[in-house]
Protein backbone atom coordinates (compact mmCIF):
# COMPACT_ATOMS: atom_id res chain seq x y z
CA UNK A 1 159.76 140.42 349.33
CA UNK A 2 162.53 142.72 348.03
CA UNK A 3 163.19 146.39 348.14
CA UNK A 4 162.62 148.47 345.10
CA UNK A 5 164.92 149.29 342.61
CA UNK A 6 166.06 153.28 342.00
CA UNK A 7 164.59 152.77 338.13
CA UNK A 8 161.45 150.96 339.37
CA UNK A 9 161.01 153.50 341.96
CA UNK A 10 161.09 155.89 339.34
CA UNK A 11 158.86 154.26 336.87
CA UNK A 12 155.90 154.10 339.45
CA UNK A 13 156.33 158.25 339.92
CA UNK A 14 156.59 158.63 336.49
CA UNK A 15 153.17 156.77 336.29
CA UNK A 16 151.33 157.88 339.07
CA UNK A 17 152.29 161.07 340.10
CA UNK A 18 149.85 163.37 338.17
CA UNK A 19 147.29 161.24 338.61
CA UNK A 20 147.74 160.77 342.33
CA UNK A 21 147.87 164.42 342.67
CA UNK A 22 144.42 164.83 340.95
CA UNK A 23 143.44 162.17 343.08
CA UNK A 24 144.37 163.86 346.05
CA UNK A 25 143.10 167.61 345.24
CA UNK A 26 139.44 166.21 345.73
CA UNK A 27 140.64 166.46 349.52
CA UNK A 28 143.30 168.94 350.10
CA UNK A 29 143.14 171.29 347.06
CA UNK A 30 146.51 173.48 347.03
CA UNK A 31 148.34 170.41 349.21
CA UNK A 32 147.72 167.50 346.97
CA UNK A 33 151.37 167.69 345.93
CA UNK A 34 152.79 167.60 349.10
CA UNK A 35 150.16 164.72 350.35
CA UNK A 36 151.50 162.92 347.14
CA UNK A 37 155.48 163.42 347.98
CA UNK A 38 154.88 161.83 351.74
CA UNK A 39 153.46 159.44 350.12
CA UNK A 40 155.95 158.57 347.99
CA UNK A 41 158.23 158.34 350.88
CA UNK A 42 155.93 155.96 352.38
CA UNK A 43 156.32 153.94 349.10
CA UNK A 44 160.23 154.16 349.54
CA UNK A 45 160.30 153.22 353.41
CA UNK A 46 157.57 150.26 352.87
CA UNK A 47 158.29 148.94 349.50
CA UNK A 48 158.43 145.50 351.17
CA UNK A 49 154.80 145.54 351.72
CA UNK A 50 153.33 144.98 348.58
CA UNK A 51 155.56 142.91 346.47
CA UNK A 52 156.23 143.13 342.60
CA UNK A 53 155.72 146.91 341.33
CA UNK A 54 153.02 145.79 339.24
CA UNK A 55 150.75 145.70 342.53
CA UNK A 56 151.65 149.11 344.06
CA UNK A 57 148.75 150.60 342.48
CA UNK A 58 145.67 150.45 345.23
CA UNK A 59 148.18 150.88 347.49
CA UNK A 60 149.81 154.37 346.32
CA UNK A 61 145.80 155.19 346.04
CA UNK A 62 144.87 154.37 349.78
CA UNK A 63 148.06 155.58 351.02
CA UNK A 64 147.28 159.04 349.36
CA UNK A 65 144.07 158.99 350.45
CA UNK A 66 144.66 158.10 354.26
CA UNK A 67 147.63 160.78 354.04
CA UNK A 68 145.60 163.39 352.68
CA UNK A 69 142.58 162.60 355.73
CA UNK A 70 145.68 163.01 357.77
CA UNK A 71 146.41 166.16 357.16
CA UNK A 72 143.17 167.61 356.59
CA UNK A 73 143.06 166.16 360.88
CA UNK A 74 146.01 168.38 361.37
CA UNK A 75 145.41 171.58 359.47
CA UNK A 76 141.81 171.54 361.53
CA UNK A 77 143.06 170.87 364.71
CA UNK A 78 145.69 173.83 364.09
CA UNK A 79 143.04 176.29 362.53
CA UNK A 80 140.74 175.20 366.17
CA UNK A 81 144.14 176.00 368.13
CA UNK A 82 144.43 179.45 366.35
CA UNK A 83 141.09 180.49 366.75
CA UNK A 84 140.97 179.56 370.81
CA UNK A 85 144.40 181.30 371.50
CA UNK A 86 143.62 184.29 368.52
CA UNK A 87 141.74 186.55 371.37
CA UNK A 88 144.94 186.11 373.64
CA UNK A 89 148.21 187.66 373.62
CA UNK A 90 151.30 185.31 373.52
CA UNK A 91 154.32 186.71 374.93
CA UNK A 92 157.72 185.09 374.30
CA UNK A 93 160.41 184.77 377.12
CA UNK A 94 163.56 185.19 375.88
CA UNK A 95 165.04 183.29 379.36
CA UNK A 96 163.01 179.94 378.06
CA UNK A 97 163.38 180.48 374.58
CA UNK A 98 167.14 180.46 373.16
């Protein structure tokens, strides 16, 4: 299977991308843009995957989805990280850091 094309690469954002991002804001609210970009990249590096740009359309939707459980996995393990160091100070060494 082929590689997109720039304009057929454009035509699917042009399509999907407001949708996507509504789709997206069910999970990650203020982030469904960002979730949406990545995934767009995804399309770009994986293109290959799903042949003629007629089928990219369930899977642009499960790649948002999956990328938006992603980073809802990240942001949670970071907010757990910042509430089990917040009681501690965190002192930086200038010697280790440069």
């Amino acid at each position: 299977m082929k590689q997109l094309s720039g304009e057929e690469y454009l035509n699917i954002v042009d399509r999907y991308y407001s949708v996507l991002v509504f789709f997206a804001q069910k999970w990650v609210h203020e982030k469904a843009e960002d979730v949406v970009q990545e995934s767009f990249m995804k399309l770009i590096r994986h293109s290959e995957l799903f042949g003629p740009p007629d089928n990219v359309s369930p899977w642009l939707f499960k790649v948002v989805r999956t990328t938006a459980i992603d980073w809802l996995r990240k942001s949670e393990s970071q907010e757990r990280l910042n509430k089990a160091f917040s009681h501690q100070k965190i002192r930086a060494y200038p010697q280790i850091i440069k």
